[in-house]
C-alpha atoms as a PDB file:
ATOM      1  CA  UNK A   1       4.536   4.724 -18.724  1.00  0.00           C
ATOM      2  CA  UNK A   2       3.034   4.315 -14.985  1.00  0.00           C
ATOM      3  CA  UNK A   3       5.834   5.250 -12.200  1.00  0.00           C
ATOM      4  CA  UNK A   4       4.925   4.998  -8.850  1.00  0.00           C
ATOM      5  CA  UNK A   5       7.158   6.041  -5.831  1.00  0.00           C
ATOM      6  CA  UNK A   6       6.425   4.921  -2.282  1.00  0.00           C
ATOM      7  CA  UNK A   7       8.195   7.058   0.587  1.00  0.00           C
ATOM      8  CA  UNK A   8       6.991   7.472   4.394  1.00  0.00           C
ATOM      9  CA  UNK A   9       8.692   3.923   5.614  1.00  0.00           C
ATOM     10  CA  UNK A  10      11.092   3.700   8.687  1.00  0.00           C
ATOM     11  CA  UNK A  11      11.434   1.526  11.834  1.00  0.00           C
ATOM     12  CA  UNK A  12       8.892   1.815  14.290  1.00  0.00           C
ATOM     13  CA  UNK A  13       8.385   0.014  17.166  1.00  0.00           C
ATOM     14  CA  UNK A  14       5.355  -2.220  17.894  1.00  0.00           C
ATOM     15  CA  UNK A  15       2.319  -0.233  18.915  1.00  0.00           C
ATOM     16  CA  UNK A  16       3.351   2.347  16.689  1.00  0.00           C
ATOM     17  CA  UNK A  17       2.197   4.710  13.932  1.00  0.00           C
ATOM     18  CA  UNK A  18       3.729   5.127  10.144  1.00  0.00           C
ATOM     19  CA  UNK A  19       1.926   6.835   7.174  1.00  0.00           C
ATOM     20  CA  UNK A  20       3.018   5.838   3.780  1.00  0.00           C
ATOM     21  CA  UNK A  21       2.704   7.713   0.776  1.00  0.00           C
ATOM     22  CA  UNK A  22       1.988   6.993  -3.309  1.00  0.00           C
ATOM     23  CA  UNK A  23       2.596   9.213  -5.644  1.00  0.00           C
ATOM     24  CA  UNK A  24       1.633   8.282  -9.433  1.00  0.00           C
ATOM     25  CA  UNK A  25       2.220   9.762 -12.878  1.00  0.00           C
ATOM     26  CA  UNK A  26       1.585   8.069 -15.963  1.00  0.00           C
ATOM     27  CA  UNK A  27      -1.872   6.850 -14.737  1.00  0.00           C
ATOM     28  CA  UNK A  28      -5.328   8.600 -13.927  1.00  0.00           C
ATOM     29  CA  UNK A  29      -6.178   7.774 -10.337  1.00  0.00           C
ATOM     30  CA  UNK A  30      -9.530   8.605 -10.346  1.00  0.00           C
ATOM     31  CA  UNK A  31     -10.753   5.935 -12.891  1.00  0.00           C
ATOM     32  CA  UNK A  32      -8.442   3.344 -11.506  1.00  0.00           C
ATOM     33  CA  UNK A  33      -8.275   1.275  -8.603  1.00  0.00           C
ATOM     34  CA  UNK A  34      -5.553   1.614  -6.069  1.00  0.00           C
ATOM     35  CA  UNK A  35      -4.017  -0.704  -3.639  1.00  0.00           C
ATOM     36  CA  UNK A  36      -1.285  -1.099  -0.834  1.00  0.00           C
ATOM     37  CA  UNK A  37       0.795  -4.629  -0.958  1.00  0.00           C
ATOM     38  CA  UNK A  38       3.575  -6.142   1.105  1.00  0.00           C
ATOM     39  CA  UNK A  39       6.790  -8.516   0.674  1.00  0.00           C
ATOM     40  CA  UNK A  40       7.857  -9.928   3.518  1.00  0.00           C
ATOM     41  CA  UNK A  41      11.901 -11.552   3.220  1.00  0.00           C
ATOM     42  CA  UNK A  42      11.065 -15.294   1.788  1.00  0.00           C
ATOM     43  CA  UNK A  43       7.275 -14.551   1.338  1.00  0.00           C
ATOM     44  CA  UNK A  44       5.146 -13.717  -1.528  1.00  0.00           C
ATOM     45  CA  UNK A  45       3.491 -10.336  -2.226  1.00  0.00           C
ATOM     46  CA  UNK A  46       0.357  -9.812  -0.879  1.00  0.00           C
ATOM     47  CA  UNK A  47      -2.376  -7.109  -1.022  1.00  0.00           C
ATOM     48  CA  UNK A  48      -2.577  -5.241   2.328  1.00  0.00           C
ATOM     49  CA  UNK A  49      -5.600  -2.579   1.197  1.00  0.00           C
ATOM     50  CA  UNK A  50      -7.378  -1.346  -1.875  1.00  0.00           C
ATOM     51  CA  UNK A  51      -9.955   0.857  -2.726  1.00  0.00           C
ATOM     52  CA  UNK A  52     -11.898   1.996  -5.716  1.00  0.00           C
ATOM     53  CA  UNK A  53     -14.481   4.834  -5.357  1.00  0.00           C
ATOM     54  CA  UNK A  54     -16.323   3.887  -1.987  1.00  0.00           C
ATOM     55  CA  UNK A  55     -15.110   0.654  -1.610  1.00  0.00           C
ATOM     56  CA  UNK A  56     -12.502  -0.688   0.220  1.00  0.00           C
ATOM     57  CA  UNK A  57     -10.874  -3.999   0.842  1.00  0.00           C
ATOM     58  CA  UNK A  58      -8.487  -5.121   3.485  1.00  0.00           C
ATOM     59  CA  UNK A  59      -6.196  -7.928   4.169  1.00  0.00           C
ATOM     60  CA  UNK A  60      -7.626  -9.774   7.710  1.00  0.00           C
ATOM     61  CA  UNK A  61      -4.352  -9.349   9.169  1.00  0.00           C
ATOM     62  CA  UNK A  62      -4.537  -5.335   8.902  1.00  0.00           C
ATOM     63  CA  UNK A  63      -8.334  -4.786   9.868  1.00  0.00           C
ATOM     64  CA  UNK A  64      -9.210  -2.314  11.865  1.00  0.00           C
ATOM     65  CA  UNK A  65      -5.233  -0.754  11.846  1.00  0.00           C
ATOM     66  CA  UNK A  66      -4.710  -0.197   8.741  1.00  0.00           C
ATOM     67  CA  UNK A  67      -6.568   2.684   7.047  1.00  0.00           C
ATOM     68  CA  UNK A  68      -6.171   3.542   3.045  1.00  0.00           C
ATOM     69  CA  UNK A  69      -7.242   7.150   0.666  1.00  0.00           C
ATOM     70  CA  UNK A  70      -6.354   8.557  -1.476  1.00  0.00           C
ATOM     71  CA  UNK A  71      -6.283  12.494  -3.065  1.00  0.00           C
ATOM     72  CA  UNK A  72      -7.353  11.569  -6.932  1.00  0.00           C
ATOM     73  CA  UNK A  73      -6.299  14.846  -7.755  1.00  0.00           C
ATOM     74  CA  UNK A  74      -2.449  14.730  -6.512  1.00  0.00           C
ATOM     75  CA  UNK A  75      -2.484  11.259  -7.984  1.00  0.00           C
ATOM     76  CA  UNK A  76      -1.673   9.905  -4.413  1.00  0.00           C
ATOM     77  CA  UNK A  77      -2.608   7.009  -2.058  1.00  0.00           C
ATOM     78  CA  UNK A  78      -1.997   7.017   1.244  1.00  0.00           C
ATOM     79  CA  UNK A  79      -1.696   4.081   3.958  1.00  0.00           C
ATOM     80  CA  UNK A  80      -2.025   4.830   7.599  1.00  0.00           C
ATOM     81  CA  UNK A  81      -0.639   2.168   9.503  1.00  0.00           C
ATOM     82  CA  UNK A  82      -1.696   2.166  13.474  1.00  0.00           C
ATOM     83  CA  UNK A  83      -0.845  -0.401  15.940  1.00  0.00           C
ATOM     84  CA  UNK A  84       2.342  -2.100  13.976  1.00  0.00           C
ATOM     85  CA  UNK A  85       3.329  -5.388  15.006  1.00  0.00           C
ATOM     86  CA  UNK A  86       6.613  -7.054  14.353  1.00  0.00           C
ATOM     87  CA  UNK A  87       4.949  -9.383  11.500  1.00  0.00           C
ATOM     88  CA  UNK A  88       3.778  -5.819   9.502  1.00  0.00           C
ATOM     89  CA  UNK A  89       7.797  -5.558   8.847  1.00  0.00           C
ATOM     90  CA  UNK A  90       7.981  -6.011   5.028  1.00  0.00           C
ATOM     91  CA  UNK A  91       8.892  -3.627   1.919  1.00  0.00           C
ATOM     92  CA  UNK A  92       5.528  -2.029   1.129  1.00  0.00           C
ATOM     93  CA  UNK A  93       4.462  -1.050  -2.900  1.00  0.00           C
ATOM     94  CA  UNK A  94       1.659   0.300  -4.201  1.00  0.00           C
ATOM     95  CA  UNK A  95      -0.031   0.004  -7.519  1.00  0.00           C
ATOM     96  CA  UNK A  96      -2.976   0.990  -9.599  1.00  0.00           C
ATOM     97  CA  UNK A  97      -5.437  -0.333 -12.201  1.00  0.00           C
ATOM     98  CA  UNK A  98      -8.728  -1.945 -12.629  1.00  0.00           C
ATOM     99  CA  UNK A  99     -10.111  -3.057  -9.657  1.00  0.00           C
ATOM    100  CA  UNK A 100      -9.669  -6.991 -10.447  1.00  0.00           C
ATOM    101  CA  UNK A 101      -5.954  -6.612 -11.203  1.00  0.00           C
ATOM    102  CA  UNK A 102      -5.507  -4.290  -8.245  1.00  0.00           C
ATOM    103  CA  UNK A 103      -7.099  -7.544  -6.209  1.00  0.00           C
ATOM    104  CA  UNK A 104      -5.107 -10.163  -8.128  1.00  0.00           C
ATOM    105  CA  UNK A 105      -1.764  -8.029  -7.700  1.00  0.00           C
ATOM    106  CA  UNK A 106      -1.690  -8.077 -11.357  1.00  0.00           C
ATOM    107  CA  UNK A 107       0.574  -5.898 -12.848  1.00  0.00           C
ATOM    108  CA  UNK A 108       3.988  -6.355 -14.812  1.00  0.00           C
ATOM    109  CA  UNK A 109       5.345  -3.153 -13.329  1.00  0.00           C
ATOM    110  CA  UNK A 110       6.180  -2.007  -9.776  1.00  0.00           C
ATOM    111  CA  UNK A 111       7.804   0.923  -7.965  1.00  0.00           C
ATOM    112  CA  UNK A 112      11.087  -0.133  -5.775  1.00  0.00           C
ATOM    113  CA  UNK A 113       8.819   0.081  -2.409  1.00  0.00           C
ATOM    114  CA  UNK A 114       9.136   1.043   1.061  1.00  0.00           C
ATOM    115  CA  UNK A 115      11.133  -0.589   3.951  1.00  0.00           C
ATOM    116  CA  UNK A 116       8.329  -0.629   7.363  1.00  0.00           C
ATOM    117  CA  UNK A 117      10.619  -2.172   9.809  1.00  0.00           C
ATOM    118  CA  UNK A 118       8.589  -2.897  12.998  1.00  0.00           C
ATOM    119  CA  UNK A 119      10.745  -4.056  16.075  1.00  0.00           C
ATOM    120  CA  UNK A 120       9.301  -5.613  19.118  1.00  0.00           C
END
């Protein structure tokens, strides 16, 4: 069974810095895909970053300030988060898998998240 716990949230203000954390059991990291998503209060989930081997992928909104690795062999993925804005605030999960369900958000099974409360 996959668990995944997110930690490193907080309130921040805008122009600041947080650095959330993944940790995974139950999964192999290194042959899976892994990816950051948001929920915003009345909003869907939506994928902020993933990456697989080399690649990468990031939501348009978080380009450039948003930066995602990962340590395969602590089974973690990391999101460093630069240059918050107030529309960032949302509870942020993480999950991992084959690359097209990691872009889909395709999974059954998620970790309770972590608040990122930006204020202006």
């Amino acid at each position: 069974q996959v668990q995944l716990v997110e930690s490193g949230g907080g309130l921040v203000q805008a122009g600041g810095s947080l650095r959330l954390s993944c940790a995974a059991s139950g999964i192999t990291f290194g042959t899976n895909a892994k990816g950051w998503y948001r929920q915003a209060p009345g909003k869907q989930r939506e994928l902020v970053a993933a990456i697989f081997g080399g690649n990468t992928h990031y939501a348009d909104s978080v380009k450039g300030r948003f930066t995602i690795s990962r340590v395969n062999a602590k089974n973690t993925v990391y999101l460093q988060m630069n240059s918050l804005k107030p529309e960032d605030t949302a509870v942020y999960y993480c999950n991992a898998g084959p690359w097209g369900a990691v872009l889909r958000s395709d999974f059954s099974s998620w970790g309770q998240g972590t608040q990122v409360t930006v204020s202006s």
